[in-house]
C-alpha atoms as a PDB file:
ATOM      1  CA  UNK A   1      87.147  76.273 104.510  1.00  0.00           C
ATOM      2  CA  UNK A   2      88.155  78.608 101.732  1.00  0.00           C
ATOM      3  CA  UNK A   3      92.232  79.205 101.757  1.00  0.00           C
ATOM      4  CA  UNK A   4      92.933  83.027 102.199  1.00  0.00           C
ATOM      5  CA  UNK A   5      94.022  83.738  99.204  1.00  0.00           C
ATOM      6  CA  UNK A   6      90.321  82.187  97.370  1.00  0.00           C
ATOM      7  CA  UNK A   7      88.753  84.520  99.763  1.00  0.00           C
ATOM      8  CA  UNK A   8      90.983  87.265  98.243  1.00  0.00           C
ATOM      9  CA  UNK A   9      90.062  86.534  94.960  1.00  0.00           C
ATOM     10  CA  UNK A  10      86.087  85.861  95.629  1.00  0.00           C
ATOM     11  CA  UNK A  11      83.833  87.896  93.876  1.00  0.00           C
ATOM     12  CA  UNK A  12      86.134  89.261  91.231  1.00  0.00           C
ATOM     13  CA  UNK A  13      84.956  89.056  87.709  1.00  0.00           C
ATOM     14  CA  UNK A  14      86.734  88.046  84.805  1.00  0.00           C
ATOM     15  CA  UNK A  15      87.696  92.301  83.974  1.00  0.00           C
ATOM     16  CA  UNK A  16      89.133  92.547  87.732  1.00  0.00           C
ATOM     17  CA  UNK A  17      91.027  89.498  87.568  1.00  0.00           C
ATOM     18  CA  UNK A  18      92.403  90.113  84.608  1.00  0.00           C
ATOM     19  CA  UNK A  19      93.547  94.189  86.241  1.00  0.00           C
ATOM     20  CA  UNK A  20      94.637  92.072  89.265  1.00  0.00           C
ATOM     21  CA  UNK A  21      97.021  90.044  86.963  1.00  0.00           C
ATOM     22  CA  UNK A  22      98.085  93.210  85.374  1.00  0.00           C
ATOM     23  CA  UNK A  23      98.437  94.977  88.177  1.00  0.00           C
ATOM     24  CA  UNK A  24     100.841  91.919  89.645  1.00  0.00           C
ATOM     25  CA  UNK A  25     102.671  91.458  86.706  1.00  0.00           C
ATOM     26  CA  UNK A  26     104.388  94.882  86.663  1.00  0.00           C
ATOM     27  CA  UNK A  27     104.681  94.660  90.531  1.00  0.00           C
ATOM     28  CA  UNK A  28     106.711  91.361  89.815  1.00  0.00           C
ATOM     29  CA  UNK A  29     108.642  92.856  86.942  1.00  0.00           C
ATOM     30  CA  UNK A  30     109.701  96.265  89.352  1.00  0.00           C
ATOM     31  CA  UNK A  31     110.703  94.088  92.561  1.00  0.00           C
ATOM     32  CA  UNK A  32     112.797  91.948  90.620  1.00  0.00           C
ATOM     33  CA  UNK A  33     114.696  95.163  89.613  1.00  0.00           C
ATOM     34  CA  UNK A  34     114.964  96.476  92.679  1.00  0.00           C
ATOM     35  CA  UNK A  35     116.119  93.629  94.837  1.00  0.00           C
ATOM     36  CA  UNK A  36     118.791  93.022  91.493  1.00  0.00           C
ATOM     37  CA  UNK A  37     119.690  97.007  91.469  1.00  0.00           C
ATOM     38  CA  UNK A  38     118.062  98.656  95.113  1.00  0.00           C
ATOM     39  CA  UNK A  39     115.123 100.613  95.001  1.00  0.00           C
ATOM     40  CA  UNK A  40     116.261 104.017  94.765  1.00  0.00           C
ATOM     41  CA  UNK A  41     118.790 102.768  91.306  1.00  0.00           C
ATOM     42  CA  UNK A  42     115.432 101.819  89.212  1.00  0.00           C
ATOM     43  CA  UNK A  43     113.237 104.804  87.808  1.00  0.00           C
ATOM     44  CA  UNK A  44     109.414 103.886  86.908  1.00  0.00           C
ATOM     45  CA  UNK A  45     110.652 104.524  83.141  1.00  0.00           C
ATOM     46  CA  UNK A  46     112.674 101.176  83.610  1.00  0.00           C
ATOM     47  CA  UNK A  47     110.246  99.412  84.824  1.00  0.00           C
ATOM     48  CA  UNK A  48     107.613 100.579  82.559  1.00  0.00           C
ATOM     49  CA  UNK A  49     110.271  99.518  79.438  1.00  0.00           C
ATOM     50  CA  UNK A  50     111.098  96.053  81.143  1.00  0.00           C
ATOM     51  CA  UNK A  51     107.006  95.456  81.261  1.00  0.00           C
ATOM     52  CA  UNK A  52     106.395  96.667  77.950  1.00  0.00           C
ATOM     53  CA  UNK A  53     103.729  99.650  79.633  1.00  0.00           C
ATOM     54  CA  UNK A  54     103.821 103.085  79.412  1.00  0.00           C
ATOM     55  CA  UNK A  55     104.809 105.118  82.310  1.00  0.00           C
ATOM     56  CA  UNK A  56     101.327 106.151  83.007  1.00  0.00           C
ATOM     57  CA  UNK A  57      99.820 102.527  82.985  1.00  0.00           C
ATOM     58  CA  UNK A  58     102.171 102.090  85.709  1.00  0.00           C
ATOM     59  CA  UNK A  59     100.438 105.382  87.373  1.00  0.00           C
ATOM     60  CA  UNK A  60      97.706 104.007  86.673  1.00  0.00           C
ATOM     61  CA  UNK A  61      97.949 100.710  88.941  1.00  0.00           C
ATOM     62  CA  UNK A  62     100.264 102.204  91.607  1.00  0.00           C
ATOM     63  CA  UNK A  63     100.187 105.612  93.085  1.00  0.00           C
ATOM     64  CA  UNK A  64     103.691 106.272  94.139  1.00  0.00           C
ATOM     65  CA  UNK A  65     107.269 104.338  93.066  1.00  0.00           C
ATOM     66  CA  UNK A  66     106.620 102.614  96.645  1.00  0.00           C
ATOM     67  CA  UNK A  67     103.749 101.185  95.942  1.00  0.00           C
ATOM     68  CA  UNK A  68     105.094  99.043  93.782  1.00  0.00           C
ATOM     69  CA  UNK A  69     107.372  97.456  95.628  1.00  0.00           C
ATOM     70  CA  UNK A  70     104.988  97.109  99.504  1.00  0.00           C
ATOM     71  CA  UNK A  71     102.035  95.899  96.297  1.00  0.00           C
ATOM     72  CA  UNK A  72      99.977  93.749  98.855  1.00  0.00           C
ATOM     73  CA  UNK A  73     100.754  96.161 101.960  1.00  0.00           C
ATOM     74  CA  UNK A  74      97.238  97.393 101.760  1.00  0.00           C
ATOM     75  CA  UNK A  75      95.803  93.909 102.491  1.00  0.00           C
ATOM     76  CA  UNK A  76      98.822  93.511 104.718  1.00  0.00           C
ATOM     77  CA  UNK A  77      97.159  96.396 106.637  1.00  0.00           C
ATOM     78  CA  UNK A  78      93.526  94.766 106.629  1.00  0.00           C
ATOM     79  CA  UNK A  79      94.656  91.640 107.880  1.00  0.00           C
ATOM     80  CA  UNK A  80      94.060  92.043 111.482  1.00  0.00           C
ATOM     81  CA  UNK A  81      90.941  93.387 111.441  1.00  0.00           C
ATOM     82  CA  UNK A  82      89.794  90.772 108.973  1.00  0.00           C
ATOM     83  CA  UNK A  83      90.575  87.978 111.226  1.00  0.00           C
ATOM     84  CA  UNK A  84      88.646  90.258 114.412  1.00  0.00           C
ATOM     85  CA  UNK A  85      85.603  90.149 112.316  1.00  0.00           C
ATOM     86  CA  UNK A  86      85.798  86.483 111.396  1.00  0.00           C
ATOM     87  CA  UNK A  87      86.372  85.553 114.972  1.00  0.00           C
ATOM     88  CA  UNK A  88      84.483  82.501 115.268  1.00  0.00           C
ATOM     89  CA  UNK A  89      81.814  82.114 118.505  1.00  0.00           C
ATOM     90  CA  UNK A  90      83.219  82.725 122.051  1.00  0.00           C
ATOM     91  CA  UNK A  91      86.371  83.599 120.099  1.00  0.00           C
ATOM     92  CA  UNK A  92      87.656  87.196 121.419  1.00  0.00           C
ATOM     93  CA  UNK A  93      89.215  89.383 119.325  1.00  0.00           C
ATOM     94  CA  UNK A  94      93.586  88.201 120.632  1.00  0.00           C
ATOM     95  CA  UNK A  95      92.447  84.529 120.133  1.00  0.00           C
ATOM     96  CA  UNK A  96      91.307  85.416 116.721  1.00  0.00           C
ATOM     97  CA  UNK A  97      94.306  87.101 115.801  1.00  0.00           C
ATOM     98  CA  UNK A  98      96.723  84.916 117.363  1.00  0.00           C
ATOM     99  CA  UNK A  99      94.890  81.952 115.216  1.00  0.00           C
ATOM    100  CA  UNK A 100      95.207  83.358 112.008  1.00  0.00           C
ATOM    101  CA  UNK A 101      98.903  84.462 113.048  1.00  0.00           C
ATOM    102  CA  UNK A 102      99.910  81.065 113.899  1.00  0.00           C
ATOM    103  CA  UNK A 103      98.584  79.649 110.364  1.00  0.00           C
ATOM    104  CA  UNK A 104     100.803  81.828 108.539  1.00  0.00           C
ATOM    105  CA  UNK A 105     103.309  80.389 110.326  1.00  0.00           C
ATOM    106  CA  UNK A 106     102.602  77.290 109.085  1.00  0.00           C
ATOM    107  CA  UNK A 107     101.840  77.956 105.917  1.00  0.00           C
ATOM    108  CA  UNK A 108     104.364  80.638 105.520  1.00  0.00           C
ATOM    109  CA  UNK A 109     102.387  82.731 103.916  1.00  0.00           C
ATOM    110  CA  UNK A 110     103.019  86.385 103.361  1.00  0.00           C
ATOM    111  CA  UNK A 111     100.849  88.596 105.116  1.00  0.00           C
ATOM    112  CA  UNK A 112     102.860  88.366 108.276  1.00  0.00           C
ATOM    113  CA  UNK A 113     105.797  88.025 106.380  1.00  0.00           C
ATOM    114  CA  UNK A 114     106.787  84.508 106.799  1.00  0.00           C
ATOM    115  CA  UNK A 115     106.943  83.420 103.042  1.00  0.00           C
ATOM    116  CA  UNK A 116     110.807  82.921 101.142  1.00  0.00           C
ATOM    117  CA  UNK A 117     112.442  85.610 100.329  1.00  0.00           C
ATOM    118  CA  UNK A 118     110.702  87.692 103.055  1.00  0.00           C
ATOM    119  CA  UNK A 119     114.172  88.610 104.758  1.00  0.00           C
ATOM    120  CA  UNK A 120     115.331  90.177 101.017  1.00  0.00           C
ATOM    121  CA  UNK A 121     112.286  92.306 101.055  1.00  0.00           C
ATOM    122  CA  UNK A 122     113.270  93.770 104.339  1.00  0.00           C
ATOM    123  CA  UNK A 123     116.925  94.098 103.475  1.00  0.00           C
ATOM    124  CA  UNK A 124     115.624  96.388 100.062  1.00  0.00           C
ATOM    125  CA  UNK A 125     113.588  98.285 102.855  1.00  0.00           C
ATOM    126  CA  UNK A 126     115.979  98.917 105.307  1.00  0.00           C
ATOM    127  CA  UNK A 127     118.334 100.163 102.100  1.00  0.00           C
ATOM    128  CA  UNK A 128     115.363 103.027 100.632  1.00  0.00           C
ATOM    129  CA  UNK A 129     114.641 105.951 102.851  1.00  0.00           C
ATOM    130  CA  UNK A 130     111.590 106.586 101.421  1.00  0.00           C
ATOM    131  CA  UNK A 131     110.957 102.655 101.338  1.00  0.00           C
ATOM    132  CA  UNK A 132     111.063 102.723 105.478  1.00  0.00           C
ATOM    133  CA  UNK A 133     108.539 105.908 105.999  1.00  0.00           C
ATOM    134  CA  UNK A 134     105.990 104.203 103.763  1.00  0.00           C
ATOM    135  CA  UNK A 135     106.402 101.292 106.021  1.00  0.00           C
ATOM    136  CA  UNK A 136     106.090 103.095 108.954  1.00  0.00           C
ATOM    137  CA  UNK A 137     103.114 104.545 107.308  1.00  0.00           C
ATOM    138  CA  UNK A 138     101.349 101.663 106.798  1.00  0.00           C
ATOM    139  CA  UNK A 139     102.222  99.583 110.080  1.00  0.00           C
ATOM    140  CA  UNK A 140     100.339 103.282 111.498  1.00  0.00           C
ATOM    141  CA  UNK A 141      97.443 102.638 109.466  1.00  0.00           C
ATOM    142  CA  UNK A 142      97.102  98.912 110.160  1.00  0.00           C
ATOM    143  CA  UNK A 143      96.904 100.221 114.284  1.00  0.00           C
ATOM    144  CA  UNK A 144      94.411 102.399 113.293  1.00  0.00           C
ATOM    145  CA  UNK A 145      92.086 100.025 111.151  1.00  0.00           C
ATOM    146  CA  UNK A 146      92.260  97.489 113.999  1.00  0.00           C
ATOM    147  CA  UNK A 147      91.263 100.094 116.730  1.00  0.00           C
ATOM    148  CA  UNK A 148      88.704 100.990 114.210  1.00  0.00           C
ATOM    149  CA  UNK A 149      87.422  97.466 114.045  1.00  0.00           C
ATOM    150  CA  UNK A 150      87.225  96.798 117.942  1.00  0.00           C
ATOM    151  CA  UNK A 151      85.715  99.714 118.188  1.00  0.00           C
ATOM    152  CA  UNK A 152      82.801  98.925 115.878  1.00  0.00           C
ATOM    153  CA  UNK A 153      82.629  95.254 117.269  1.00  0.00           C
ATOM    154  CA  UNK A 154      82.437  96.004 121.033  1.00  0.00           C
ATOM    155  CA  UNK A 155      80.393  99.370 120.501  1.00  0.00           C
ATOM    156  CA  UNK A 156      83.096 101.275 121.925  1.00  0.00           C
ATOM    157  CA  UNK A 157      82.074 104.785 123.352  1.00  0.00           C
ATOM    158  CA  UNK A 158      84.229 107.340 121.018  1.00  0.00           C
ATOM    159  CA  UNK A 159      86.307 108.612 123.842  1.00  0.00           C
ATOM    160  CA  UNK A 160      86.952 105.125 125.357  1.00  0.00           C
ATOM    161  CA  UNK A 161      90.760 104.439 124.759  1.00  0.00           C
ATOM    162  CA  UNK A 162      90.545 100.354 124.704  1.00  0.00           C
ATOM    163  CA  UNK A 163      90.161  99.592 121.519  1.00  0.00           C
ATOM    164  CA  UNK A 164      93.449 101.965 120.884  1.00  0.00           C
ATOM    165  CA  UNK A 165      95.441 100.562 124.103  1.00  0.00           C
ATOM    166  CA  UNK A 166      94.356  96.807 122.689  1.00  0.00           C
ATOM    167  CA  UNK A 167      94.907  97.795 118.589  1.00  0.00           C
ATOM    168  CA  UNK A 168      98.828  98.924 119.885  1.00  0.00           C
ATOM    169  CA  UNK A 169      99.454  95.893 122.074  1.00  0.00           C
ATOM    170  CA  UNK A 170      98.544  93.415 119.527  1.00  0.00           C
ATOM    171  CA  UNK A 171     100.672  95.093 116.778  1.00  0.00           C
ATOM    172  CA  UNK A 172     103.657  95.594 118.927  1.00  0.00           C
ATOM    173  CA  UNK A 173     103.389  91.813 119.395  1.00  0.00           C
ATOM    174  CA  UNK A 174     103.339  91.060 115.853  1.00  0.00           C
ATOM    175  CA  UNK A 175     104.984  93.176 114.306  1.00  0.00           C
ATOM    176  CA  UNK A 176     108.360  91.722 116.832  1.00  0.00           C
ATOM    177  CA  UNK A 177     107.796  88.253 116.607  1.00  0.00           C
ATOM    178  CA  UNK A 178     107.822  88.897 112.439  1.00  0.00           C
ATOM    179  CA  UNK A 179     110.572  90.917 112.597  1.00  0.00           C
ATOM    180  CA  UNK A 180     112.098  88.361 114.986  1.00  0.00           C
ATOM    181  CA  UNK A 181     111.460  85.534 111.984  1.00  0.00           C
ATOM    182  CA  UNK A 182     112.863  87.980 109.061  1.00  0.00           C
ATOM    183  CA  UNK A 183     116.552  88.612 111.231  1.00  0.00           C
ATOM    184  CA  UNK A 184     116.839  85.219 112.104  1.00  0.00           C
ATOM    185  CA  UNK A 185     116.168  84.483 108.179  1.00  0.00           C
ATOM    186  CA  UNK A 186     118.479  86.627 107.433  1.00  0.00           C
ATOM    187  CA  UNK A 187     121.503  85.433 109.424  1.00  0.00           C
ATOM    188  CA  UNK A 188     120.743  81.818 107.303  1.00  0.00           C
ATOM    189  CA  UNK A 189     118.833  80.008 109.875  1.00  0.00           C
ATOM    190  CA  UNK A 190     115.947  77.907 108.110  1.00  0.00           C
ATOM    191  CA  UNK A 191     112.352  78.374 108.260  1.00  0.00           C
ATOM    192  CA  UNK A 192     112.415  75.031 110.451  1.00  0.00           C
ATOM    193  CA  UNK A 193     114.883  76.103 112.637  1.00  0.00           C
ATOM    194  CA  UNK A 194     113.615  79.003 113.751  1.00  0.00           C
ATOM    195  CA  UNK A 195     109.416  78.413 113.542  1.00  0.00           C
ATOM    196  CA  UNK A 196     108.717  75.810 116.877  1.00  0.00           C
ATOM    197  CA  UNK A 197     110.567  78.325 119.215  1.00  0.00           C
ATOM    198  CA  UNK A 198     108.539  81.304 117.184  1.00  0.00           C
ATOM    199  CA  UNK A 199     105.173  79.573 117.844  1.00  0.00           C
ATOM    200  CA  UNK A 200     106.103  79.268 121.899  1.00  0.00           C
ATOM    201  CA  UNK A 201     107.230  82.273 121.603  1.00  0.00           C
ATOM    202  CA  UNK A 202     103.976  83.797 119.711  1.00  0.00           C
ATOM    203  CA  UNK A 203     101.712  81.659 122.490  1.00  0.00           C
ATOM    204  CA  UNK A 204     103.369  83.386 125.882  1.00  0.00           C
ATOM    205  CA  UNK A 205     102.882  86.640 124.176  1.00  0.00           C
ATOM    206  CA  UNK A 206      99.603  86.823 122.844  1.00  0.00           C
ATOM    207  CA  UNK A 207      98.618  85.173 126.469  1.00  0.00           C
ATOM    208  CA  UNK A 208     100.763  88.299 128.181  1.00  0.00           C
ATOM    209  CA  UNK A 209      97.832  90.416 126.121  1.00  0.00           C
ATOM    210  CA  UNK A 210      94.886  88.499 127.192  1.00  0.00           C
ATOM    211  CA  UNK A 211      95.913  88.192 130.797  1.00  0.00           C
ATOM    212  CA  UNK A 212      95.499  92.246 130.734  1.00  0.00           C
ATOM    213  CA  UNK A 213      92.615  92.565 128.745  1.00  0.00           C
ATOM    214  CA  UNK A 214      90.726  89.643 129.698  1.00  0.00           C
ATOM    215  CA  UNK A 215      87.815  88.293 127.495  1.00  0.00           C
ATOM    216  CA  UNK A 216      88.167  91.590 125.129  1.00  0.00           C
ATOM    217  CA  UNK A 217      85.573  91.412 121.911  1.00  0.00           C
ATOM    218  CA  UNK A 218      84.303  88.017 122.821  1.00  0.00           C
ATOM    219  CA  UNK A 219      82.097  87.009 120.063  1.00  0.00           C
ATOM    220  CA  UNK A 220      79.049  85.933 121.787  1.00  0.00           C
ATOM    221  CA  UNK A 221      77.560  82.179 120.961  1.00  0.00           C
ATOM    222  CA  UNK A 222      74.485  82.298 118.864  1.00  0.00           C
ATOM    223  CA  UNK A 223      71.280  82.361 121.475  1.00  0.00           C
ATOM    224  CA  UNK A 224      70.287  78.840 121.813  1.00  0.00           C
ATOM    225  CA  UNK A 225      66.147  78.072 120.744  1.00  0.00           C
ATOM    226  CA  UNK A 226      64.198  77.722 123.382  1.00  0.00           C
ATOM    227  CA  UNK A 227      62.215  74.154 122.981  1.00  0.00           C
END
């Protein structure tokens, strides 16, 4: 099976990849300053200077200062509804999720925030103002794409409120158990310390979900030919 980050990058032709390198290049170059300096010391100019662009090819790649530094936030906020739709069969849509969240665990892999240095990207957040709306923005928008996507998968009725109720339980449970990982990071316990308690952890909560919701987006089994 392809690795998430070949997914990612299937499809792109040789002009996008090379944008994407760009792109992740100056994004590189302008966390580096900020996690050195804080993110509200560095001005685009800087950054544009340190990666020999002008000010407006860093406009060009990146609509706001933020974006810069929360650069993979908007796949960050896809990443739930990705693994809904590529539930396998009989797979409902918690089991999915709870899947793909346990093998970023184990393979610490950023989009739930488990990679190294993940604690020092919170601590530049938690030091920026304007750094913490944006992320409030986005964990908002990664809610809404999920209800979006259980809505679309199970047909919802546009008044029904499940696919909203279910979007906000699942997110609440992430979005503690990865902020649970970046504190205890951060106070200098190790990734191996902390991750076989996490995964327990992770289990009795995503079951807490499914106990209420039941079989919710259940991917039906492929109809079996008759003979």
């Amino acid at each position: 099976m392809a690795s998430y980050n070949d997914r990612m990058e299937e499809g792109l032709g040789l002009r996008e990849r090379k944008k994407r390198e760009t792109r992740r290049r100056i994004s590189d170059i302008a966390t580096a300053l900020f996690v050195e300096r804080g993110f509200d010391n560095v001005t685009v100019a800087e950054i544009a200077r340190a990666a020999d662009v002008s000010v407006n090819t860093v406009f060009n790649y990146f609509r706001t200062k933020e974006d810069l530094f929360l650069d993979r936030q908007e796949d960050v906020v896809r990443t739930l509804s990705r693994a809904v739709r590529e539930r396998g069969p009989g797979e409902t849509a918690v089991e999915a999720i709870r899947r793909d969240f346990l093998d970023a665990l184990d393979t610490r892999h950023w989009r739930f925030g488990f990679n190294d240095g993940a604690e020092v990207f919170i601590r530049v957040i938690d030091a920026s103002p304007s750094l913490q709306r944006r992320a409030r923005a986005l964990a908002d928008e990664q809610e809404r794409d999920l209800a979006a996507t259980l809505a679309a998968e199970t047909g919802a009725d546009p008044e029904d409120l499940t696919p909203l109720l279910v979007a906000a339980q699942i997110c609440a449970v992430v979005r503690v158990l990865a902020d649970d990982f970046r504190r205890r990071r951060g106070a200098g316990e190790t990734a191996e310390e902390i991750i076989p308690g996490l995964r327990e952890r992770a289990g009795r909560a995503f079951r807490a979900i499914e106990s209420g919701i039941g079989p919710y987006a259940r991917r039906e089994p492929p109809a079996t030919p008759r003979a």
